[in-house]
PDB file of N, CA and C in Angstrom:
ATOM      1  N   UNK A   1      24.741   7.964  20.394  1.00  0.00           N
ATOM      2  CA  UNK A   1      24.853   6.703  19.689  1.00  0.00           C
ATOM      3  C   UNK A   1      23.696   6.579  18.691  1.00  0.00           C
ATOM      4  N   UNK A   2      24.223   6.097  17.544  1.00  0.00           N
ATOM      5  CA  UNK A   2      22.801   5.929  16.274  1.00  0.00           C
ATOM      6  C   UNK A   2      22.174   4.750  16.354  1.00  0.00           C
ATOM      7  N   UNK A   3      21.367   4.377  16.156  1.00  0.00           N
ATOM      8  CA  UNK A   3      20.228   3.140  16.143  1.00  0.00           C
ATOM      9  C   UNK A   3      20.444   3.132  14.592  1.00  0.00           C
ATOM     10  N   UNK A   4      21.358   1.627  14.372  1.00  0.00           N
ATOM     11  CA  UNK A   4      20.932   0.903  12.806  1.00  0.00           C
ATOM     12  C   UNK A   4      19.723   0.340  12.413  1.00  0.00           C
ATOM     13  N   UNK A   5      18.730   0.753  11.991  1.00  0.00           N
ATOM     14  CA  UNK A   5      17.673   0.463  11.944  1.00  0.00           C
ATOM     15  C   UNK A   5      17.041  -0.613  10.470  1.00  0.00           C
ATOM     16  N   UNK A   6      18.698  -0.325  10.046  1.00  0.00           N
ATOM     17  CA  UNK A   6      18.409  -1.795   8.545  1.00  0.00           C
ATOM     18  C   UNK A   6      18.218  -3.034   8.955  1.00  0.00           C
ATOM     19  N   UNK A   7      17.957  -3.661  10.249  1.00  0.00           N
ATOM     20  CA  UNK A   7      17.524  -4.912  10.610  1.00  0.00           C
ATOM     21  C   UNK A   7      16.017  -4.679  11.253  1.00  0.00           C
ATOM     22  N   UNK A   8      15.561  -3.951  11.266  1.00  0.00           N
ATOM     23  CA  UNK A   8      13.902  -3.515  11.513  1.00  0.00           C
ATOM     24  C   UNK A   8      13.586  -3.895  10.644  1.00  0.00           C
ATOM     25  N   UNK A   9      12.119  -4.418  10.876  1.00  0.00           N
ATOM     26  CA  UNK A   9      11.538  -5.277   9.733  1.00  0.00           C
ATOM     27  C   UNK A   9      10.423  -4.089  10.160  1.00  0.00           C
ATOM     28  N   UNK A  10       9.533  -3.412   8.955  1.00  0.00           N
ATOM     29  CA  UNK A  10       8.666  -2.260   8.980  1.00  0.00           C
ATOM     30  C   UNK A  10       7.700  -2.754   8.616  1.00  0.00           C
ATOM     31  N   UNK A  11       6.374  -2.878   8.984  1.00  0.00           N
ATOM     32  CA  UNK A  11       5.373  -3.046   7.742  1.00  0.00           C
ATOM     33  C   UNK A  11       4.472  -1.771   7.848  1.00  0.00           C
ATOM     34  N   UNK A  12       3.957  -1.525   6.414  1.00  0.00           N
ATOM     35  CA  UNK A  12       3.089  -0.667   6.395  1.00  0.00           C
ATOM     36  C   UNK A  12       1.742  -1.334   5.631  1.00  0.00           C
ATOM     37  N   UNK A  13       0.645  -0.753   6.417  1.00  0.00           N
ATOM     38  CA  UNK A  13      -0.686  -1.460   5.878  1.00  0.00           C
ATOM     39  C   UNK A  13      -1.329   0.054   5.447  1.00  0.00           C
ATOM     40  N   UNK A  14      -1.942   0.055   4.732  1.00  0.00           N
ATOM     41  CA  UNK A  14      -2.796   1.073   3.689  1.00  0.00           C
ATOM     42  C   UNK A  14      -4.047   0.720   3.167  1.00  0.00           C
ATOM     43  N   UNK A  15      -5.067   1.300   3.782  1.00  0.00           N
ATOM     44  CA  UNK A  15      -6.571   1.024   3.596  1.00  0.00           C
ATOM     45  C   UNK A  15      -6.601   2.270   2.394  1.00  0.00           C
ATOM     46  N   UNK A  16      -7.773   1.393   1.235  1.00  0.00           N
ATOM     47  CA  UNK A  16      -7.850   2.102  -0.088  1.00  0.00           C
ATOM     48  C   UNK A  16      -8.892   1.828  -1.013  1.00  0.00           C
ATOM     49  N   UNK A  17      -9.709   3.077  -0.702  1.00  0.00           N
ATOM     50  CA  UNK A  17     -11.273   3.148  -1.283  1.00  0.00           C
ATOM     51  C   UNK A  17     -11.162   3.933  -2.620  1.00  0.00           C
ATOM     52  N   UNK A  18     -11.094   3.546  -3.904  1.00  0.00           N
ATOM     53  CA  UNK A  18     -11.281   4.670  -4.813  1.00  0.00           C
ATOM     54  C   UNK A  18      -9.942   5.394  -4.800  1.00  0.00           C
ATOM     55  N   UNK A  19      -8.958   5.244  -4.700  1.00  0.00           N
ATOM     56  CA  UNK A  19      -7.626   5.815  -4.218  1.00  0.00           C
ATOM     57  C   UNK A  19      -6.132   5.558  -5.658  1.00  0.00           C
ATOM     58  N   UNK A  20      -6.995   5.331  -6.742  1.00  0.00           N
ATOM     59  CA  UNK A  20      -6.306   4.565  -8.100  1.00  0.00           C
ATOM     60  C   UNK A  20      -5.230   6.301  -8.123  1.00  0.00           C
ATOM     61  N   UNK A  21      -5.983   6.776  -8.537  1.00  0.00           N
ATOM     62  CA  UNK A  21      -5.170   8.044  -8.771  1.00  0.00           C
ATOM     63  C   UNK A  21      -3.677   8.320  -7.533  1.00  0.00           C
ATOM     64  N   UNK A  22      -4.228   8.114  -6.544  1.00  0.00           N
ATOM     65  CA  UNK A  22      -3.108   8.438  -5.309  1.00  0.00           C
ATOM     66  C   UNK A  22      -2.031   7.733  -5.513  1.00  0.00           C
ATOM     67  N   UNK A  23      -2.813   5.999  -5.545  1.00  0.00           N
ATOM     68  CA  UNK A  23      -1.644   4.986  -4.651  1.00  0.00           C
ATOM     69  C   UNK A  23      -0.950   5.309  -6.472  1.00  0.00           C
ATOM     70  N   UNK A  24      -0.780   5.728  -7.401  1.00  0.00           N
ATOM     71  CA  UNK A  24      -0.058   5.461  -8.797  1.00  0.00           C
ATOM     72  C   UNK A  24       1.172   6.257  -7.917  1.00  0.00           C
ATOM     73  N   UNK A  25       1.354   7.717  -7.485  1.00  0.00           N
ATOM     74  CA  UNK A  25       1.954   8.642  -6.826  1.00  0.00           C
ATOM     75  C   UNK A  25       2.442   8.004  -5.301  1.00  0.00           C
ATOM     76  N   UNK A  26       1.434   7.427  -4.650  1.00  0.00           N
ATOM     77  CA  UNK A  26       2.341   7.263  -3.615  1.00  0.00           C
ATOM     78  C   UNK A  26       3.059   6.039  -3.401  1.00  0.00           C
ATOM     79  N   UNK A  27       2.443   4.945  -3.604  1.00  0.00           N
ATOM     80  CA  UNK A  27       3.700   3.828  -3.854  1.00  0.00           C
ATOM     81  C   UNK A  27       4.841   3.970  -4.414  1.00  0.00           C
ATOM     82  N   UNK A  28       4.906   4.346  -5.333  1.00  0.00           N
ATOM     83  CA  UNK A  28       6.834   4.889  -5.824  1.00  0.00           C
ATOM     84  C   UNK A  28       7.370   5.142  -4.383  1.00  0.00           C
ATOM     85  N   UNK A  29       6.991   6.618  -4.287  1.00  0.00           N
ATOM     86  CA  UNK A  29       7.506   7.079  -3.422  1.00  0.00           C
ATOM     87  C   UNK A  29       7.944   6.669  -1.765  1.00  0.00           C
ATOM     88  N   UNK A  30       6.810   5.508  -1.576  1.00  0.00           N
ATOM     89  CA  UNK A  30       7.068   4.726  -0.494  1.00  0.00           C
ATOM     90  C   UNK A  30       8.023   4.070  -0.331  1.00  0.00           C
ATOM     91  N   UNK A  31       8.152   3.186  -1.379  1.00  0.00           N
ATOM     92  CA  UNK A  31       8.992   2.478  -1.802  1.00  0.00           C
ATOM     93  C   UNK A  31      10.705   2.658  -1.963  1.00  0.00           C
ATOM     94  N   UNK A  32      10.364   4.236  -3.104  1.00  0.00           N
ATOM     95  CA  UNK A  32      11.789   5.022  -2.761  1.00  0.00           C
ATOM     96  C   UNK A  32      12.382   4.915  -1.645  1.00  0.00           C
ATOM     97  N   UNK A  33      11.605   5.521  -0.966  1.00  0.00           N
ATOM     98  CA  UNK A  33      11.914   5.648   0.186  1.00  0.00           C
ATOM     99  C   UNK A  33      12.449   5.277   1.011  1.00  0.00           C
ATOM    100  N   UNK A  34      12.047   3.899   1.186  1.00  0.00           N
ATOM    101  CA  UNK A  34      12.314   2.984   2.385  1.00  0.00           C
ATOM    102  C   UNK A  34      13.473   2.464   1.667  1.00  0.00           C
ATOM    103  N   UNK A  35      13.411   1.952   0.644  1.00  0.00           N
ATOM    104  CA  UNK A  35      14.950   0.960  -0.109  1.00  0.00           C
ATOM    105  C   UNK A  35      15.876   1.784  -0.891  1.00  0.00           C
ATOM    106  N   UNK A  36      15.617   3.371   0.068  1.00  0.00           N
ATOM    107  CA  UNK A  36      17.071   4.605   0.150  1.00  0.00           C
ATOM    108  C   UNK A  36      17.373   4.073   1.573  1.00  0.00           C
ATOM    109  N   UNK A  37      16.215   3.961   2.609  1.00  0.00           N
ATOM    110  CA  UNK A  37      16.846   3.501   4.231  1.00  0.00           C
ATOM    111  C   UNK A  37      17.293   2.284   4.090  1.00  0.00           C
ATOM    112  N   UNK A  38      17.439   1.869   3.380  1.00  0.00           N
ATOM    113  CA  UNK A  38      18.063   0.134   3.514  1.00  0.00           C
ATOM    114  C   UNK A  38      16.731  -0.647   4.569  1.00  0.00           C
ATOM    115  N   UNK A  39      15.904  -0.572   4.482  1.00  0.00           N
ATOM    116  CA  UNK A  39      14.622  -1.232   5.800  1.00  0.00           C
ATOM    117  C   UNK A  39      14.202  -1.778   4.936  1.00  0.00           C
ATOM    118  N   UNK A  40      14.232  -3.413   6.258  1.00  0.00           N
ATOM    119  CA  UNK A  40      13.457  -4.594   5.536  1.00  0.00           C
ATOM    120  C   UNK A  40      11.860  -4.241   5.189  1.00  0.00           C
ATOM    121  N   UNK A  41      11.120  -4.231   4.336  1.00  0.00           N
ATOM    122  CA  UNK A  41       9.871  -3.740   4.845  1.00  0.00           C
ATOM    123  C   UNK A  41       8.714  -4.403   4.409  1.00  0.00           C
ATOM    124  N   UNK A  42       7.421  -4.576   3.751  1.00  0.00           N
ATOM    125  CA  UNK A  42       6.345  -4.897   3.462  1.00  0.00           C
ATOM    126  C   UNK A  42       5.138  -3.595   3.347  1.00  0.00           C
ATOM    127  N   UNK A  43       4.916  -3.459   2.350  1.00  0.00           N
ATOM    128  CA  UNK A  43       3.937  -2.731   2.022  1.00  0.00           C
ATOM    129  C   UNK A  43       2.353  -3.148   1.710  1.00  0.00           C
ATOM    130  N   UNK A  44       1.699  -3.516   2.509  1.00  0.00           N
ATOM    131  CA  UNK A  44       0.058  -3.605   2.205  1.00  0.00           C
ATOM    132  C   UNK A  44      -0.634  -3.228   2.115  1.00  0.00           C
ATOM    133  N   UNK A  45      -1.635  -3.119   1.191  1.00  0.00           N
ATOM    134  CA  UNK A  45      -2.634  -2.610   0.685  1.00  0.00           C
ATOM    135  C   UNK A  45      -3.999  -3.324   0.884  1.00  0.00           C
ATOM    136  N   UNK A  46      -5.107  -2.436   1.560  1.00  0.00           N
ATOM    137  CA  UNK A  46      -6.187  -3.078   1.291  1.00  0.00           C
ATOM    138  C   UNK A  46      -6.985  -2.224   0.530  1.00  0.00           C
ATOM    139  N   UNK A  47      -7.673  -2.816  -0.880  1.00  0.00           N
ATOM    140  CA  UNK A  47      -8.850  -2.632  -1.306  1.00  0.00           C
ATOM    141  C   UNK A  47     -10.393  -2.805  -1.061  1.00  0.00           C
ATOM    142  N   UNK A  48     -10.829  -1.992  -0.888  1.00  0.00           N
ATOM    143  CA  UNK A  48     -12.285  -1.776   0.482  1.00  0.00           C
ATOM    144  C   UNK A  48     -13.405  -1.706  -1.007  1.00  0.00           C
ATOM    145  N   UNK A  49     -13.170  -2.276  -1.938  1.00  0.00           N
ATOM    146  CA  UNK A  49     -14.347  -2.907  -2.870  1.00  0.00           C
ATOM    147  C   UNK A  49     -14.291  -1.297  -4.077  1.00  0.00           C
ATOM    148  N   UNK A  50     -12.999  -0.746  -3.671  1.00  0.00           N
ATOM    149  CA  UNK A  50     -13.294   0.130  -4.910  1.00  0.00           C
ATOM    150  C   UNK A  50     -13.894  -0.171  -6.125  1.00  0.00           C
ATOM    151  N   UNK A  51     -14.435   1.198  -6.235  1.00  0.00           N
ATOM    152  CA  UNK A  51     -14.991   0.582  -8.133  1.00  0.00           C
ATOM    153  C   UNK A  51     -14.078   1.804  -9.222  1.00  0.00           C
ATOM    154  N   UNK A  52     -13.013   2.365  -8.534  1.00  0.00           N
ATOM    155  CA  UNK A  52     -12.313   2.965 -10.034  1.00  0.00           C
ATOM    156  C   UNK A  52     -10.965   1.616 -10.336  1.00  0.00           C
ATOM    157  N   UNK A  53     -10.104   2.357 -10.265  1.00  0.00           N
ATOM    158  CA  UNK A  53      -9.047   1.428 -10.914  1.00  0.00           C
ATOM    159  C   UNK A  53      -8.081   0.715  -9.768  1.00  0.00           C
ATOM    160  N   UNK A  54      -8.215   1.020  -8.930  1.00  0.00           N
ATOM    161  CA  UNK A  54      -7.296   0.751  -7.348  1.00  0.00           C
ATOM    162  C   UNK A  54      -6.616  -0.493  -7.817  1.00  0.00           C
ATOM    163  N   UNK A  55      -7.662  -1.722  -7.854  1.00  0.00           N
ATOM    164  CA  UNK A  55      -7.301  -3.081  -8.305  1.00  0.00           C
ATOM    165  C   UNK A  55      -5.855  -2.878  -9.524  1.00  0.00           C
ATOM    166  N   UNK A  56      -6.034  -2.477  -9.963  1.00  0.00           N
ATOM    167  CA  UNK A  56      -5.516  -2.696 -11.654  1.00  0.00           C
ATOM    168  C   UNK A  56      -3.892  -1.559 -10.942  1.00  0.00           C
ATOM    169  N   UNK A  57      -3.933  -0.511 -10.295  1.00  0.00           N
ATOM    170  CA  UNK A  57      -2.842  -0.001  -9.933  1.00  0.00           C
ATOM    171  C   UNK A  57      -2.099  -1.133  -9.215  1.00  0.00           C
ATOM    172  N   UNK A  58      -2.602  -1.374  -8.198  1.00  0.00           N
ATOM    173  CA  UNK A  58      -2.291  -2.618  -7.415  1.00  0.00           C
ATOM    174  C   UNK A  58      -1.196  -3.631  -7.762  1.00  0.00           C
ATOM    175  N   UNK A  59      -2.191  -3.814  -8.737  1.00  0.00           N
ATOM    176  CA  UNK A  59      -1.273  -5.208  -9.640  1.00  0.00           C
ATOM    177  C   UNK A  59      -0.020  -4.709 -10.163  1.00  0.00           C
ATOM    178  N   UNK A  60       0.407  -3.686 -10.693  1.00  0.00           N
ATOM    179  CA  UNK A  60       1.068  -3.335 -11.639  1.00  0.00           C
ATOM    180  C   UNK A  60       2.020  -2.819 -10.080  1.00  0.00           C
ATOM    181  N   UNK A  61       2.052  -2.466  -8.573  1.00  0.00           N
ATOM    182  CA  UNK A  61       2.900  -2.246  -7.605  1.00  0.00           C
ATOM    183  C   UNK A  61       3.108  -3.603  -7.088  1.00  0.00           C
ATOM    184  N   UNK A  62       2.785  -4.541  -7.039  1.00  0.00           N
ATOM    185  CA  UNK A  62       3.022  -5.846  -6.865  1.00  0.00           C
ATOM    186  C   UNK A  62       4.547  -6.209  -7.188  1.00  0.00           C
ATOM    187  N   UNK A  63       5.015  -5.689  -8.407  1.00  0.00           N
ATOM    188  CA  UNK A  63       6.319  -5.451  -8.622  1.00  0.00           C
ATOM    189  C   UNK A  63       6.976  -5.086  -7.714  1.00  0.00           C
ATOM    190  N   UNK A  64       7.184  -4.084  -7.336  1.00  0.00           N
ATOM    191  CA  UNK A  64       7.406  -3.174  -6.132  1.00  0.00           C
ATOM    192  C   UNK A  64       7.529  -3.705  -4.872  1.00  0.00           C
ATOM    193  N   UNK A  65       7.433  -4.556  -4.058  1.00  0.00           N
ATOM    194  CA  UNK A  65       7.005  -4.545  -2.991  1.00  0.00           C
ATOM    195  C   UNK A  65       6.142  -4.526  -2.298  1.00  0.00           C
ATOM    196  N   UNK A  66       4.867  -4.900  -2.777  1.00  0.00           N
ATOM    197  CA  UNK A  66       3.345  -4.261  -2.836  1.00  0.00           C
ATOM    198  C   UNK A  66       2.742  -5.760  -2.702  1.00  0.00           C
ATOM    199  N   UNK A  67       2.144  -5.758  -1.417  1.00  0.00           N
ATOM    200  CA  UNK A  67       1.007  -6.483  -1.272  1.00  0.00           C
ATOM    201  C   UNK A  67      -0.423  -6.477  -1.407  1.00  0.00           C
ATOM    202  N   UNK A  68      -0.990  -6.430  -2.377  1.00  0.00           N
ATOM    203  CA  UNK A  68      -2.354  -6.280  -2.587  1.00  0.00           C
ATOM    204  C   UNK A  68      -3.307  -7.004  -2.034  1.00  0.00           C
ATOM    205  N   UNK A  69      -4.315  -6.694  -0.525  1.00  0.00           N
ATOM    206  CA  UNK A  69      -5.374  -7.399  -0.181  1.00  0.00           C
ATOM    207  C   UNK A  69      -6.786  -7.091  -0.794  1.00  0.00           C
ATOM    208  N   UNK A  70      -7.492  -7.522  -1.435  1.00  0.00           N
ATOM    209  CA  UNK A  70      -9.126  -7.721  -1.303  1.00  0.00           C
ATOM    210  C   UNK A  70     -10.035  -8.202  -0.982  1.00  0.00           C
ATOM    211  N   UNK A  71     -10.689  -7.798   0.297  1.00  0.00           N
ATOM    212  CA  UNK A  71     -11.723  -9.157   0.886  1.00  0.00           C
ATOM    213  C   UNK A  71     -12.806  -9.189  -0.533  1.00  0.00           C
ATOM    214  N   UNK A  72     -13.027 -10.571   0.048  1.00  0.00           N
ATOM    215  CA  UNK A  72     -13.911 -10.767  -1.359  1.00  0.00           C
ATOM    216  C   UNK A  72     -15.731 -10.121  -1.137  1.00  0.00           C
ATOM    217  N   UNK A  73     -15.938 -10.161  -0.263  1.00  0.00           N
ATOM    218  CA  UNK A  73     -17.225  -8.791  -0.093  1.00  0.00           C
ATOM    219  C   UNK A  73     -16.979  -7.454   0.314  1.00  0.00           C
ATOM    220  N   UNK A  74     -17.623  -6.571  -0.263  1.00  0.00           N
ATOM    221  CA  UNK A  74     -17.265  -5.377  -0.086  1.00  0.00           C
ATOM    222  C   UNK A  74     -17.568  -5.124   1.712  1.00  0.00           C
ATOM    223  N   UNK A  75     -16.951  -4.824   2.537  1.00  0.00           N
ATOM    224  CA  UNK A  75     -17.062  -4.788   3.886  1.00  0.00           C
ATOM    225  C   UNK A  75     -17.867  -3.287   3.551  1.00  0.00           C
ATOM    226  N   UNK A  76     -16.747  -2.216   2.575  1.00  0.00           N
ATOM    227  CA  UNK A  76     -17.282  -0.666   2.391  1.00  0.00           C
ATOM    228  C   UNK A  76     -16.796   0.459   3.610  1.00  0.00           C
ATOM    229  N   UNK A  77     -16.023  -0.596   4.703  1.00  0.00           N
ATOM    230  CA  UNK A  77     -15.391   0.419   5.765  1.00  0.00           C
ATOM    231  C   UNK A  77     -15.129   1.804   5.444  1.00  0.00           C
ATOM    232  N   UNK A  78     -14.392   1.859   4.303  1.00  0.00           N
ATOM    233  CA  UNK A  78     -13.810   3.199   3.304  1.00  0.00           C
ATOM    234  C   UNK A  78     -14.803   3.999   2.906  1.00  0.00           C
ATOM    235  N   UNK A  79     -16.100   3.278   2.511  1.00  0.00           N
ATOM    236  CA  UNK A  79     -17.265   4.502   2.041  1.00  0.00           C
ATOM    237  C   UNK A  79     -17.488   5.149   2.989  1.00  0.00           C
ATOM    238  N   UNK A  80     -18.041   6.421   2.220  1.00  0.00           N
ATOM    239  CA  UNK A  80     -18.615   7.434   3.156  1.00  0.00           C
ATOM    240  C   UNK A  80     -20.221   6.978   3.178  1.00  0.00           C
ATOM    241  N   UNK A  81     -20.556   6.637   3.842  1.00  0.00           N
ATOM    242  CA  UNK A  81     -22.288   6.777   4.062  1.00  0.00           C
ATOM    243  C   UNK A  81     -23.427   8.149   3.994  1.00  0.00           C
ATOM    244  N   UNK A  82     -22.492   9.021   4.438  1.00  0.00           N
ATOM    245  CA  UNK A  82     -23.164  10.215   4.947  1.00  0.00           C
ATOM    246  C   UNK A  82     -24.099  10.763   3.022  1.00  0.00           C
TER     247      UNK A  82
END
């Protein structure tokens, strides 16, 4: 027996340091993705105080399905310290 899984509600959360270049490539594709499965879904994003373009990709996936979070101090979870 198959499991209809178009009444699953999915969310995906995505932590994102400096990641402008990626999320341009991988949001499409997320996106594709999921609204080829017919799944209800939510896509979130957190921005961890990047300083390239993350913000500015962001906005422009907002279209998309794309929830863009930014705490308003850099917490920096995402940096590397080392």
């Amino acid at each position: 027996m198959r499991t209809d899984y178009r009444s699953t509600e999915v969310f995906i959360v995505l932590p994102a340091f400096n990641e402008a270049e990626n999320l341009k490539l991988l949001l499409p594709k997320i996106d594709a993705t999921l609204r080829e499965d017919g799944l209800n879904y939510q896509l979130i994003v957190v921005n961890d105080g990047s300083s390239d373009k993350t913000a500015e990709v962001l906005c422009l996936g907002k279209k998309n399905s794309v929830k863009a979070y930014s705490p308003r101090s850099e917490y920096g979870a995402g940096k590397d310290d080392s």
